[in-house]
N, C-alpha and C. Protein backbone atom coordinates (compact mmCIF):
# COMPACT_ATOMS: atom_id res chain seq x y z
N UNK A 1 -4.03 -18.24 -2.50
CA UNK A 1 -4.84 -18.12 -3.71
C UNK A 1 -3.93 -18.11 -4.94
N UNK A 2 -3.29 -16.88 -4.87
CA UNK A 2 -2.42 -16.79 -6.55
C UNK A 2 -0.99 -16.38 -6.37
N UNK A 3 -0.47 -15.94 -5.21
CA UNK A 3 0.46 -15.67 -4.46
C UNK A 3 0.70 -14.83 -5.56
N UNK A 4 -0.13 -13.60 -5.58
CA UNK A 4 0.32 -12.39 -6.69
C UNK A 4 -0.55 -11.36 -6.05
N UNK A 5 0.18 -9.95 -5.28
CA UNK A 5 -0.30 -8.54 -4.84
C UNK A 5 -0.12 -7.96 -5.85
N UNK A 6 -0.82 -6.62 -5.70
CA UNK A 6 -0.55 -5.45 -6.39
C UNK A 6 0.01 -4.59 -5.48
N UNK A 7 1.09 -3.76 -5.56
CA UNK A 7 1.55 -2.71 -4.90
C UNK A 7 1.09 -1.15 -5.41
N UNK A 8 0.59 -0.15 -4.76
CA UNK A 8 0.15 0.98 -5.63
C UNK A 8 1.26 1.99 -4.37
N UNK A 9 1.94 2.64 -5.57
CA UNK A 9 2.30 3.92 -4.44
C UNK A 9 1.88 5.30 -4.72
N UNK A 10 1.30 6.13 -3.91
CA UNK A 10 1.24 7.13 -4.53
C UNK A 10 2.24 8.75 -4.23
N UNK A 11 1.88 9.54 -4.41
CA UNK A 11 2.82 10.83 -3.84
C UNK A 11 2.62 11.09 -2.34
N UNK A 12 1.63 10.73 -1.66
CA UNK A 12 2.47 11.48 -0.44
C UNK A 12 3.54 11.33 0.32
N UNK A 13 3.51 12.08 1.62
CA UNK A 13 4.87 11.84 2.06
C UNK A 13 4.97 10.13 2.78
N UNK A 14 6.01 9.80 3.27
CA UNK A 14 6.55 8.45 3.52
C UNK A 14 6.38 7.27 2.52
N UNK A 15 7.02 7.20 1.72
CA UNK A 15 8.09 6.38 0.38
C UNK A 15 8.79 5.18 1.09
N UNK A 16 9.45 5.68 2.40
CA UNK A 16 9.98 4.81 2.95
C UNK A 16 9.30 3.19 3.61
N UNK A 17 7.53 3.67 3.68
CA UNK A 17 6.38 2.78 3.70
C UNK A 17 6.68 1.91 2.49
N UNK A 18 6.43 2.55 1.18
CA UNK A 18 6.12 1.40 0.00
C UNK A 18 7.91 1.20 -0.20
N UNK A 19 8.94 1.22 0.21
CA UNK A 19 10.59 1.01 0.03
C UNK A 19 10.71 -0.22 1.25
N UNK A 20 9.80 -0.54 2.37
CA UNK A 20 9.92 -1.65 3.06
C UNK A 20 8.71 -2.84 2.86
N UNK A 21 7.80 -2.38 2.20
CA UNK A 21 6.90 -3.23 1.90
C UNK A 21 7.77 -4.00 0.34
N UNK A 22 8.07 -3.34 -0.37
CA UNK A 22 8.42 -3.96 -1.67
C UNK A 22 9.80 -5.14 -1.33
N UNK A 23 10.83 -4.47 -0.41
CA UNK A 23 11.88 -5.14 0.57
C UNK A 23 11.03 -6.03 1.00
N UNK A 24 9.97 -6.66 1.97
CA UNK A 24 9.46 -7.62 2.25
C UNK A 24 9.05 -8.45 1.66
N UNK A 25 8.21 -8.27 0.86
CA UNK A 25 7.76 -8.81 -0.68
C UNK A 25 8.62 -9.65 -1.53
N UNK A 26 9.83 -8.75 -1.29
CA UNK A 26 10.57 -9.45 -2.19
C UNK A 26 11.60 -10.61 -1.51
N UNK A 27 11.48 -10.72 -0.16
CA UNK A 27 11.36 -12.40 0.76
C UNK A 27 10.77 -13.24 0.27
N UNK A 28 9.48 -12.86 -0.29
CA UNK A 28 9.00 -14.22 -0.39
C UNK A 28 8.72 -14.63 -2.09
N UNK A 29 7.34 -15.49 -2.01
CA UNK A 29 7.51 -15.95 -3.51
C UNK A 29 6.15 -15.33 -4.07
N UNK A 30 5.73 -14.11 -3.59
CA UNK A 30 4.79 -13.81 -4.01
C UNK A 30 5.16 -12.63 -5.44
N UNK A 31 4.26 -12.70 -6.59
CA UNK A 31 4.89 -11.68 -7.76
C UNK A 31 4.18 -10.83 -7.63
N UNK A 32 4.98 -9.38 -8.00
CA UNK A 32 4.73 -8.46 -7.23
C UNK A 32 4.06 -7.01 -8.45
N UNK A 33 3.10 -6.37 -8.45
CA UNK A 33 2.85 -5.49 -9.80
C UNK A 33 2.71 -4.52 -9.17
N UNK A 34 3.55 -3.36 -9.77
CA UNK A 34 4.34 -2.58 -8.98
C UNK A 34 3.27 -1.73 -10.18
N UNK A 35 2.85 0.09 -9.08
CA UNK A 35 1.99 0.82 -9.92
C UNK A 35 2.61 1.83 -9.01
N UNK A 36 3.51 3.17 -9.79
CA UNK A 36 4.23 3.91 -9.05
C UNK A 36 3.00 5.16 -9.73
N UNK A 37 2.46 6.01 -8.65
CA UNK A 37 1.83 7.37 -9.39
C UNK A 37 3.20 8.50 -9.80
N UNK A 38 2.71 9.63 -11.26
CA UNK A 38 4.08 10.60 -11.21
C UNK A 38 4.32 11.30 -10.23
N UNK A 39 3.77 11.02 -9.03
CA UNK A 39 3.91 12.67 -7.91
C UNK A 39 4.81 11.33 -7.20
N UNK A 40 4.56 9.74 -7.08
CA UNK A 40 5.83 9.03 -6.21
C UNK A 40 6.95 9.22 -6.63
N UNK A 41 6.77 8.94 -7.55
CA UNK A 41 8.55 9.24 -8.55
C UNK A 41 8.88 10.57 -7.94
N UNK A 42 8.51 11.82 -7.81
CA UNK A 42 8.76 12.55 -7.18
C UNK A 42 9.21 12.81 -5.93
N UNK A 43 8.29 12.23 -5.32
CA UNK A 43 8.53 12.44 -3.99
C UNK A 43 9.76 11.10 -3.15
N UNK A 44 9.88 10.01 -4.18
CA UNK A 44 10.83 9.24 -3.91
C UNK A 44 12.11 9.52 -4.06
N UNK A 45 12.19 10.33 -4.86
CA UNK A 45 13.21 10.83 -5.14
C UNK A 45 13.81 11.65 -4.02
N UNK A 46 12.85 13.03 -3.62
CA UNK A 46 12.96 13.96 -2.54
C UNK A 46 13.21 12.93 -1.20
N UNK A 47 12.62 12.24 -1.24
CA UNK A 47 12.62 11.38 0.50
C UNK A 47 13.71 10.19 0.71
N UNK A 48 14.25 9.43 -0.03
CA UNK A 48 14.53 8.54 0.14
C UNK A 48 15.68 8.23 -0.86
N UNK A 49 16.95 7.93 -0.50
CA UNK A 49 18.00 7.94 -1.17
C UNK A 49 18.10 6.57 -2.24
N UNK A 50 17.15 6.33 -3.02
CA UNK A 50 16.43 5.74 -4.12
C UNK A 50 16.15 6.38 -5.54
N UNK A 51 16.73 5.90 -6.15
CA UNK A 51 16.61 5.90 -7.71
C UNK A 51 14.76 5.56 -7.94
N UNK A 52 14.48 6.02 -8.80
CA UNK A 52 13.30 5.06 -9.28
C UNK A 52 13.15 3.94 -9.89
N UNK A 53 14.23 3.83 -10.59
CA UNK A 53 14.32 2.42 -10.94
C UNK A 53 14.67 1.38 -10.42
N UNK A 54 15.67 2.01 -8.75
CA UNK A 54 15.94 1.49 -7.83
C UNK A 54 14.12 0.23 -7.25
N UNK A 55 13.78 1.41 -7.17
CA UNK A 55 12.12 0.90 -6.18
C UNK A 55 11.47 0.31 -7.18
N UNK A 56 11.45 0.34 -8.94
CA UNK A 56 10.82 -0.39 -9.47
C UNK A 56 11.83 -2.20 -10.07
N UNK A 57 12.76 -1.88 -9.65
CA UNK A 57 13.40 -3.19 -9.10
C UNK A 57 12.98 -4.05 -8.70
N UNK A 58 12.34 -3.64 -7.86
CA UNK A 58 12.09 -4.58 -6.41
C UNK A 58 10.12 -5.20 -6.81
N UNK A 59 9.94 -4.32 -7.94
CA UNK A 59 8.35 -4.84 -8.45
C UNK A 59 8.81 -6.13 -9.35
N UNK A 60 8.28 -7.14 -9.68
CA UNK A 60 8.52 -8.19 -10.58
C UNK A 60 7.67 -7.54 -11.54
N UNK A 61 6.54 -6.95 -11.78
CA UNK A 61 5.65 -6.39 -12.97
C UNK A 61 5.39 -5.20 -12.97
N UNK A 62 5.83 -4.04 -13.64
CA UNK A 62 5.96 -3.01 -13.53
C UNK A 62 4.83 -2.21 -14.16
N UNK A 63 3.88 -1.79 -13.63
CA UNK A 63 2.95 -1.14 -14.85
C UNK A 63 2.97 0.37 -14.75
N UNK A 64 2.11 0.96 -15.87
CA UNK A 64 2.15 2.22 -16.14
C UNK A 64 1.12 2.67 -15.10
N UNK A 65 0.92 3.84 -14.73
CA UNK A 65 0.00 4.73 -13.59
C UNK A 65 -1.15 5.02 -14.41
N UNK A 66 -0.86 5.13 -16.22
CA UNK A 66 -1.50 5.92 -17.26
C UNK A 66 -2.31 4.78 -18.12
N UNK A 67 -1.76 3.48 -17.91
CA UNK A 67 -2.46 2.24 -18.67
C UNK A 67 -3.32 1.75 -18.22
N UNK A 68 -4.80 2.20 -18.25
CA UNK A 68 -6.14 1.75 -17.64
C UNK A 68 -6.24 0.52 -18.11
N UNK A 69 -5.39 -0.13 -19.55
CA UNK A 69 -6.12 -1.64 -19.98
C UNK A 69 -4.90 -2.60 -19.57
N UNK A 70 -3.81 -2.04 -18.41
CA UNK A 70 -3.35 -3.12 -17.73
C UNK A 70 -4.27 -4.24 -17.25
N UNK A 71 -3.53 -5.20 -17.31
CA UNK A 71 -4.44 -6.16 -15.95
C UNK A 71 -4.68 -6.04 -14.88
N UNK A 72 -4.30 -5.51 -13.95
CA UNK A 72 -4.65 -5.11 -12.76
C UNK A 72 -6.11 -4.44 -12.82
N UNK A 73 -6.48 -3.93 -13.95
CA UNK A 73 -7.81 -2.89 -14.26
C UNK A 73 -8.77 -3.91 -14.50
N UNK A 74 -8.58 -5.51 -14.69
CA UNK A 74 -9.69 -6.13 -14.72
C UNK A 74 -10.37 -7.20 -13.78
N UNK A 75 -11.45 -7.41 -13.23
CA UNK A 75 -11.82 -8.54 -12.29
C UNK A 75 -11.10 -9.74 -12.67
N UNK A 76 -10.58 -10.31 -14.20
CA UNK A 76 -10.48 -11.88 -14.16
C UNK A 76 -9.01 -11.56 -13.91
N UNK A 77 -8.59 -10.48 -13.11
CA UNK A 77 -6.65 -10.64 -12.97
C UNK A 77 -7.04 -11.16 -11.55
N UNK A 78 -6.09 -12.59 -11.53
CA UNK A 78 -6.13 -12.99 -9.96
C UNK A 78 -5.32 -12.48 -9.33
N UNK A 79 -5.85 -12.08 -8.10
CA UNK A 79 -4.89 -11.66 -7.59
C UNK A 79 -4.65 -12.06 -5.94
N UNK A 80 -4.30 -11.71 -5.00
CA UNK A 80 -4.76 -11.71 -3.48
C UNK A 80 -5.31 -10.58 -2.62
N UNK A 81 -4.98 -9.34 -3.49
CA UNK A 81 -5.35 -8.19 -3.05
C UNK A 81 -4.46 -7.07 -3.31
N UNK A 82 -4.08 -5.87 -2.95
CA UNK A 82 -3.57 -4.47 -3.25
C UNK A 82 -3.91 -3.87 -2.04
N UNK A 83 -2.51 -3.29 -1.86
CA UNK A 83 -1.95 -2.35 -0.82
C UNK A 83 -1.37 -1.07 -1.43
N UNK A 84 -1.93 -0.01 -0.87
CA UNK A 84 -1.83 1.59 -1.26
C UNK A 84 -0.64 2.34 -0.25
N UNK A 85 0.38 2.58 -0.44
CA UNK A 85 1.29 3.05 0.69
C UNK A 85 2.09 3.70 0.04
N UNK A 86 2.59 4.75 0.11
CA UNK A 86 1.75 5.98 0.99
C UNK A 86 0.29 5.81 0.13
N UNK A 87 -0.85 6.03 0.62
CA UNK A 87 -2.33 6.54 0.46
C UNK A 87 -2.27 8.43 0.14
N UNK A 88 -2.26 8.44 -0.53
CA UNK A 88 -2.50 10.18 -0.60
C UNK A 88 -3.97 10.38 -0.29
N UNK A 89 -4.25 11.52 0.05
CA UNK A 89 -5.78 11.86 0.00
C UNK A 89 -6.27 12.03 -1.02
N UNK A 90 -5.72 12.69 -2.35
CA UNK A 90 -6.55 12.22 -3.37
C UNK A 90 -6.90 11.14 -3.76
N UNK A 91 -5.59 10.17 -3.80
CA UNK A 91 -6.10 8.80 -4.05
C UNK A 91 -7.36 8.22 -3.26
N UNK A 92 -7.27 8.72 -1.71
CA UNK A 92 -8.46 8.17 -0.84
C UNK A 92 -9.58 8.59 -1.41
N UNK A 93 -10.16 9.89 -1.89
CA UNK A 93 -10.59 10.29 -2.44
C UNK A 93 -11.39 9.95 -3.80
N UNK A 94 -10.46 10.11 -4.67
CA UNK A 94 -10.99 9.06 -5.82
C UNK A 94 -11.44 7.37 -5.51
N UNK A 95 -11.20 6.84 -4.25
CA UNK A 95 -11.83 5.55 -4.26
C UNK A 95 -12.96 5.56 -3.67
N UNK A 96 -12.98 6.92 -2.28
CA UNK A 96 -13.82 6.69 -1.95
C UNK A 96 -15.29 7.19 -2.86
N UNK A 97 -15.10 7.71 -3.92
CA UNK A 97 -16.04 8.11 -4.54
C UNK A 97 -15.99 7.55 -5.94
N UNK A 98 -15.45 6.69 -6.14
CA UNK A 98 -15.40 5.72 -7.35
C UNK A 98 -15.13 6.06 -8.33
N UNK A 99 -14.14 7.29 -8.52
CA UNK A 99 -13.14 7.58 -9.51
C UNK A 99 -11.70 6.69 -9.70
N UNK A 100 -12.30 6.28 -11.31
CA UNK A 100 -10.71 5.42 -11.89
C UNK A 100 -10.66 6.14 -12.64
N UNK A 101 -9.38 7.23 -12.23
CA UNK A 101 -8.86 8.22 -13.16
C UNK A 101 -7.74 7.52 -13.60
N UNK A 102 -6.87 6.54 -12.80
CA UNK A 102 -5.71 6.00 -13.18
C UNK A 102 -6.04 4.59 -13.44
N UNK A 103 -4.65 3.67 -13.17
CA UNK A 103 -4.44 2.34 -12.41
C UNK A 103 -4.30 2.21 -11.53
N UNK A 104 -4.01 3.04 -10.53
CA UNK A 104 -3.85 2.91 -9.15
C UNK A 104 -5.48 2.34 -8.69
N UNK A 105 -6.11 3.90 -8.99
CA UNK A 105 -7.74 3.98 -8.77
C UNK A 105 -8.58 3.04 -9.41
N UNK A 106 -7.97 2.42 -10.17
CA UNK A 106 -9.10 1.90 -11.30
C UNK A 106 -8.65 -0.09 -10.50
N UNK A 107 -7.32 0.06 -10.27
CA UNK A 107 -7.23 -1.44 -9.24
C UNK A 107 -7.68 -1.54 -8.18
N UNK A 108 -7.34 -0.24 -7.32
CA UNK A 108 -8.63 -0.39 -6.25
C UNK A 108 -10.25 -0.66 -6.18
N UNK A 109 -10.63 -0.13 -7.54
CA UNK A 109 -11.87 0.06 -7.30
C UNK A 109 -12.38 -1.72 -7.73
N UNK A 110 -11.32 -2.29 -8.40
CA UNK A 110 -11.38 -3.74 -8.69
C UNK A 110 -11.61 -4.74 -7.67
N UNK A 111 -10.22 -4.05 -6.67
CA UNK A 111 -10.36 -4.70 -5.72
C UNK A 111 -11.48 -5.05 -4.55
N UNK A 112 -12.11 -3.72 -4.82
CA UNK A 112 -13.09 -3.77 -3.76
C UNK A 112 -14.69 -4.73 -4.80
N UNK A 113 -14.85 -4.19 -5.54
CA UNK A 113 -15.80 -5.18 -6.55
C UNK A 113 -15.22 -6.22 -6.64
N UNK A 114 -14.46 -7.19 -6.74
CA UNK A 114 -14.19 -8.49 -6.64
C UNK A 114 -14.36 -8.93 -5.07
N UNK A 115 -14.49 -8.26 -4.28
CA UNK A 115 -14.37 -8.22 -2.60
C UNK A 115 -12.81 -9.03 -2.34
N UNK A 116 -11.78 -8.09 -3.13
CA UNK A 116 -10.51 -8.68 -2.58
C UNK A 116 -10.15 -7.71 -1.58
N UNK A 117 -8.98 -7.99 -0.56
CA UNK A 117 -8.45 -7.33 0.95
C UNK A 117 -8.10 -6.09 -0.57
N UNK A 118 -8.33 -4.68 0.65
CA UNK A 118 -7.71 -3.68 -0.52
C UNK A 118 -7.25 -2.35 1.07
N UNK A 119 -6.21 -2.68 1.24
CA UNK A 119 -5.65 -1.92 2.12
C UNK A 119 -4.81 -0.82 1.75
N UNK A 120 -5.24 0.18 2.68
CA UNK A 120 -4.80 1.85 1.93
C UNK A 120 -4.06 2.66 3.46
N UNK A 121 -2.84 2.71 2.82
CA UNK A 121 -2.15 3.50 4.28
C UNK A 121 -1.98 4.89 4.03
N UNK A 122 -3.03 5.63 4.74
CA UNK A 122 -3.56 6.93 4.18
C UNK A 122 -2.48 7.90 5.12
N UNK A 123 -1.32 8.54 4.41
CA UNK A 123 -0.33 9.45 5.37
C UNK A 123 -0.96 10.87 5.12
N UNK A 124 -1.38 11.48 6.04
CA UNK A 124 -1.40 12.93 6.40
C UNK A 124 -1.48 13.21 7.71
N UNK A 125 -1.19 14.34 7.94
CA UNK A 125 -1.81 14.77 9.07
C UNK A 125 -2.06 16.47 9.29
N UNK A 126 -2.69 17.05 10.21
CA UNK A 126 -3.97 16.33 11.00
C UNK A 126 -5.10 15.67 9.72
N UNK A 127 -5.64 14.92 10.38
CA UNK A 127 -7.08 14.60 9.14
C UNK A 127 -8.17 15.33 9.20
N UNK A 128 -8.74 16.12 8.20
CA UNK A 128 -9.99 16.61 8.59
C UNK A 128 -10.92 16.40 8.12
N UNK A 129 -12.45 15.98 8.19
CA UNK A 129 -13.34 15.74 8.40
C UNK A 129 -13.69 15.17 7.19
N UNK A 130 -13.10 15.66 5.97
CA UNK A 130 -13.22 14.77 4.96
C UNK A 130 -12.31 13.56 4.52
N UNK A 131 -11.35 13.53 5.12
CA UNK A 131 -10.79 12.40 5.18
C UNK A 131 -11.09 11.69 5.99
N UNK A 132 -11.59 11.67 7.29
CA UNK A 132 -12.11 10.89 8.11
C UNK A 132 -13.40 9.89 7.36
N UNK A 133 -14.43 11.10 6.90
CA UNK A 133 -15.73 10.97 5.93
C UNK A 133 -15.08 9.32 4.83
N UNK A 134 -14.05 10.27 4.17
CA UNK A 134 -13.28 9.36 3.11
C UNK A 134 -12.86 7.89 3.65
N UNK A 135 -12.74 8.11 4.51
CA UNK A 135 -11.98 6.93 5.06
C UNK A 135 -12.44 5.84 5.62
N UNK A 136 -14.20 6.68 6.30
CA UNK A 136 -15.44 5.73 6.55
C UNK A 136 -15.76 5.03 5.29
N UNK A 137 -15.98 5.61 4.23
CA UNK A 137 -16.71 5.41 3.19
C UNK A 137 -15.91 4.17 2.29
N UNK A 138 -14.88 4.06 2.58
CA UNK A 138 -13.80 2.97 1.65
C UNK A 138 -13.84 2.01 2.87
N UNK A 139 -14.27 2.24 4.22
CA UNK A 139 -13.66 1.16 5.18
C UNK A 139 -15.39 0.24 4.60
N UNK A 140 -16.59 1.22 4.76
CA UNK A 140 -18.21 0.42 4.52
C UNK A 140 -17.85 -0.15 2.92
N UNK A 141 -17.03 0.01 1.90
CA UNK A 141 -17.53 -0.69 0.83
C UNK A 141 -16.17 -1.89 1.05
N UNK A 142 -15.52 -1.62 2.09
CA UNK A 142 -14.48 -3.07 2.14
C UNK A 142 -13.16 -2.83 2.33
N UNK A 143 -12.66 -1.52 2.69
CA UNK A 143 -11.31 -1.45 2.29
C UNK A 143 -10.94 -1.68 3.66
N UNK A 144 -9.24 -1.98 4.06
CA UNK A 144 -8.85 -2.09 5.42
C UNK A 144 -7.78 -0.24 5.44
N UNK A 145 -8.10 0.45 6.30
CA UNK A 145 -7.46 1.36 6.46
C UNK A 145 -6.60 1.40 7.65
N UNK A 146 -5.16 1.11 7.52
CA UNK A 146 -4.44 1.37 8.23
C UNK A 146 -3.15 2.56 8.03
N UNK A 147 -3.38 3.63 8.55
CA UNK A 147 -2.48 4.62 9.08
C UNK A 147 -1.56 4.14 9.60
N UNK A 148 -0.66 4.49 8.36
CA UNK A 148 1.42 4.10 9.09
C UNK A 148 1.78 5.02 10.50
N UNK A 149 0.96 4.46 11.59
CA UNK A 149 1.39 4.82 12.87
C UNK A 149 2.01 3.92 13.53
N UNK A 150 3.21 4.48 13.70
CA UNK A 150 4.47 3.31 14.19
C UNK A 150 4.06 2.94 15.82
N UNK A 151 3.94 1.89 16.06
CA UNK A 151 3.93 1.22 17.60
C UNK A 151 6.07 1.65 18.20
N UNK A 152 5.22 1.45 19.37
CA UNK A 152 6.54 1.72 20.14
C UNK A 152 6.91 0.74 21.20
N UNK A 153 5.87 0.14 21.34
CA UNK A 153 5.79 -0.62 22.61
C UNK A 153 6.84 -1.76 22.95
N UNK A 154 7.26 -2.15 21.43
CA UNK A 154 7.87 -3.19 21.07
C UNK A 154 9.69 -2.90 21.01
N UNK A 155 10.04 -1.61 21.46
CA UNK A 155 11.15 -0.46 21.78
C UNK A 155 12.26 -1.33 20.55
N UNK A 156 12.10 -0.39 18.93
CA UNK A 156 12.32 -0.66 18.12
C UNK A 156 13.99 -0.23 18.44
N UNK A 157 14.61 -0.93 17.48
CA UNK A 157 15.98 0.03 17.77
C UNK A 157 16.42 0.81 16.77
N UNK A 158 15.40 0.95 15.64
CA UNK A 158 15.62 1.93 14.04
C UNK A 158 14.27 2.16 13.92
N UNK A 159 14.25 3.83 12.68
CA UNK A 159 13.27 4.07 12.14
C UNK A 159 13.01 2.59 10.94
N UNK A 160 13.76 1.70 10.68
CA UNK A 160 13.50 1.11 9.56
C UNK A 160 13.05 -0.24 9.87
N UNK A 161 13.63 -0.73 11.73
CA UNK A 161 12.75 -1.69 12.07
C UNK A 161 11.45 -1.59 12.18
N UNK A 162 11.11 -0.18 12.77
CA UNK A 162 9.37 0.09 13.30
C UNK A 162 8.73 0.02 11.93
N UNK A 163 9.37 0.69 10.72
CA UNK A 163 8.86 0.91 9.33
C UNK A 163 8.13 -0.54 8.88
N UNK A 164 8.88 -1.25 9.37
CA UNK A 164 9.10 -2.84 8.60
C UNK A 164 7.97 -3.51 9.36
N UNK A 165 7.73 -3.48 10.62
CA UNK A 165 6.90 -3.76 11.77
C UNK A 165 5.20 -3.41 11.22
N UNK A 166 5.63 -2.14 10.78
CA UNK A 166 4.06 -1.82 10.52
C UNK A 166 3.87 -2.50 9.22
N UNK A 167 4.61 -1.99 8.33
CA UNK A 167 4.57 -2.66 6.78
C UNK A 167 4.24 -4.48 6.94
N UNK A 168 4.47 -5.08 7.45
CA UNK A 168 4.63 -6.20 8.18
C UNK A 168 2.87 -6.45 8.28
N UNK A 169 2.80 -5.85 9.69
CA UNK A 169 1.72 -6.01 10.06
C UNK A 169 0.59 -5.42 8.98
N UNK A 170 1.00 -4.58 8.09
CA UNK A 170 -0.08 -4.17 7.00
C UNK A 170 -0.43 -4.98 6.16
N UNK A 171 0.62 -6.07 5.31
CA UNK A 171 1.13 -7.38 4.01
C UNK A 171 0.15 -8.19 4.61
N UNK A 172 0.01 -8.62 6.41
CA UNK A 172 -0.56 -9.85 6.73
C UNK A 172 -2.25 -9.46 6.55
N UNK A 173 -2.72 -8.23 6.23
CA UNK A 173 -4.35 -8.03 5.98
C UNK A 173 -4.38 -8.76 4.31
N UNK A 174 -3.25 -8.99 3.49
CA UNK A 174 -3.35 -9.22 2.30
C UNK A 174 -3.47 -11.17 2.77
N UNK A 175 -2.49 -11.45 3.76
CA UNK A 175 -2.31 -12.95 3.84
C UNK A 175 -0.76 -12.83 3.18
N UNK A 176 -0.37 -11.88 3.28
CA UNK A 176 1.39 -12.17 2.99
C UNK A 176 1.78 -12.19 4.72
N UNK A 177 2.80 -13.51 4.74
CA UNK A 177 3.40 -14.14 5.87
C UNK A 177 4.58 -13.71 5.70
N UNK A 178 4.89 -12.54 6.51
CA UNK A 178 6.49 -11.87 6.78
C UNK A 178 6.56 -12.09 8.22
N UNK A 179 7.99 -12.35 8.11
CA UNK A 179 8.43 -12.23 9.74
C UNK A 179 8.04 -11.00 10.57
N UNK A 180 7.34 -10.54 11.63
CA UNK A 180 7.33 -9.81 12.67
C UNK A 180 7.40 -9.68 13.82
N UNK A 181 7.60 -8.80 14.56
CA UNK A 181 7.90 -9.29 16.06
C UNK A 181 6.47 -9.33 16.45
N UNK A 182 5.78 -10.24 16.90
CA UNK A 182 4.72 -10.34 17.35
C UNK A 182 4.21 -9.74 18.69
N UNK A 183 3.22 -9.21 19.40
CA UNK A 183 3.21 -8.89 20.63
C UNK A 183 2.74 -9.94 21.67
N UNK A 184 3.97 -10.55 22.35
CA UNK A 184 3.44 -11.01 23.25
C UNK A 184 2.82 -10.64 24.88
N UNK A 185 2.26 -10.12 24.74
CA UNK A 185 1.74 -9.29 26.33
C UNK A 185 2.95 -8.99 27.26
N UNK A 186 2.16 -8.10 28.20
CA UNK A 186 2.86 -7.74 29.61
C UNK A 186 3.26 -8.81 30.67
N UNK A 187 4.18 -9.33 30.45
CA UNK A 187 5.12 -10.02 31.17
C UNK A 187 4.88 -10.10 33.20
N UNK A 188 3.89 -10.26 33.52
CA UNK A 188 3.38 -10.01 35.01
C UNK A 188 4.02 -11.41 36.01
C-alpha cells in the first residue's frame, strides 16, 4: 500500500519488544513513525541498555505522545497499519473503550476506523478479567492481539533471537516481510 507503519510504544515492561521490532523495520524500506509514551522513555531506560534517542533513531518520523494534530491522528494519513509493543493495559484500555487521550490512542483508534491491521502486544501478567474483557473488545472492533509469548519449539539460541521471532511474526499481521524462521512441521 504505502510502505509506511506506525510504531506506538508504551510503558510497560518488555522495551526489548519495540528495540527488535524498530531493528527489523529498519531492514527494510518501509518509513517508520515512531510514538514513544513518557512512562517508555522510562522504562527504556530501566530495561534496556538504550538511550532514548538511541530507540528514536531507529524511527524515520518521530512524533510527540502529546501532539493529537500529528498525522498519524488523521484517517487521510496512509498508512499500512500500527503496532503497539509493549501494549500496557492502560493503553488496552483506552482503546478498548475509545479513549484518545494521546497519539498513541488517538492512532489506534484511527486505525481501527479506517479498518487498518492495528496490532497490540499487550505485556502483563497474570491477566484478569478485565483485560481479558479488554482484549475481547479491541479483538470484535478489529484489532489483532498478540501477547509477546516467546515459542520455543524452534530451540532459539538467544533471548534476542526468540524476541525477533515473535516481533517477526507480529510486523507480518501489518504485511511487513522480515526474515523468520518459519515452522516447518515434525520431521516423521
Amino acid at each position: 500500500m504505502t510502505d509506511r507503519v506506525i510504531v506506538g510504544v508504551t510503558g510497560a515492561t518488555g522495551q526489548i519488544y519495540a528495540v527488535s521490532a524498530l531493528r527489523l523495520l529498519d531492514e527494510t524500506d518501509y518509513e517508520v513513525h515512531l510514538i514513544l509514551s513518557n512512562a517508555a522513555k522510562v522504562n527504556l531506560r530501566q530495561e534496556r541498555d538504550h538511550s532514548v534517542g538511541d530507540v528514536t533513531e531507529l524511527g524515520d518520523v518521530v512524533h510527540d505522545v502529546d501532539n493529537i494534530g500529528a498525522s498519524p491522528a488523521s484517517g487521510s494519513f496512509r498508512n499500512d497499519g500500527m503496532i503497539i509493543t509493549p501494549c500496557s493495559m492502560k493503553t488496552l484500555a483506552e482503546i478498548a473503550h475509545g479513549h484518545s487521550r494521546n497519539l498513541i490512542t488517538r492512532s489506534a483508534d484511527v486505525a481501527l476506523k479506517e479498518r487498518r491491521p492495528l496490532v497490540l502486544m499487550p505485556r502483563e501478567t497474570p491477566f484478569n478479567r478485565i483485560h481479558i474483557e479488554n482484549m475481547l473488545s479491541v479483538t470484535d472492533a478489529g484489532a489483532i492481539v498478540v501477547p509477546p509469548f516467546p515459542a520455543f519449539y524452534q530451540n532459539p539460541d538467544s533471548i534476542e533471537a526468540m524476541v525477533a521471532n515473535t516481533m517477526a511474526r507480529a510486523l507480518s499481521h501489518l504485511g511487513v516481510d522480515v526474515d523468520y524462521e518459519e515452522w516447518q512441521g515434525l520431521g516423521r
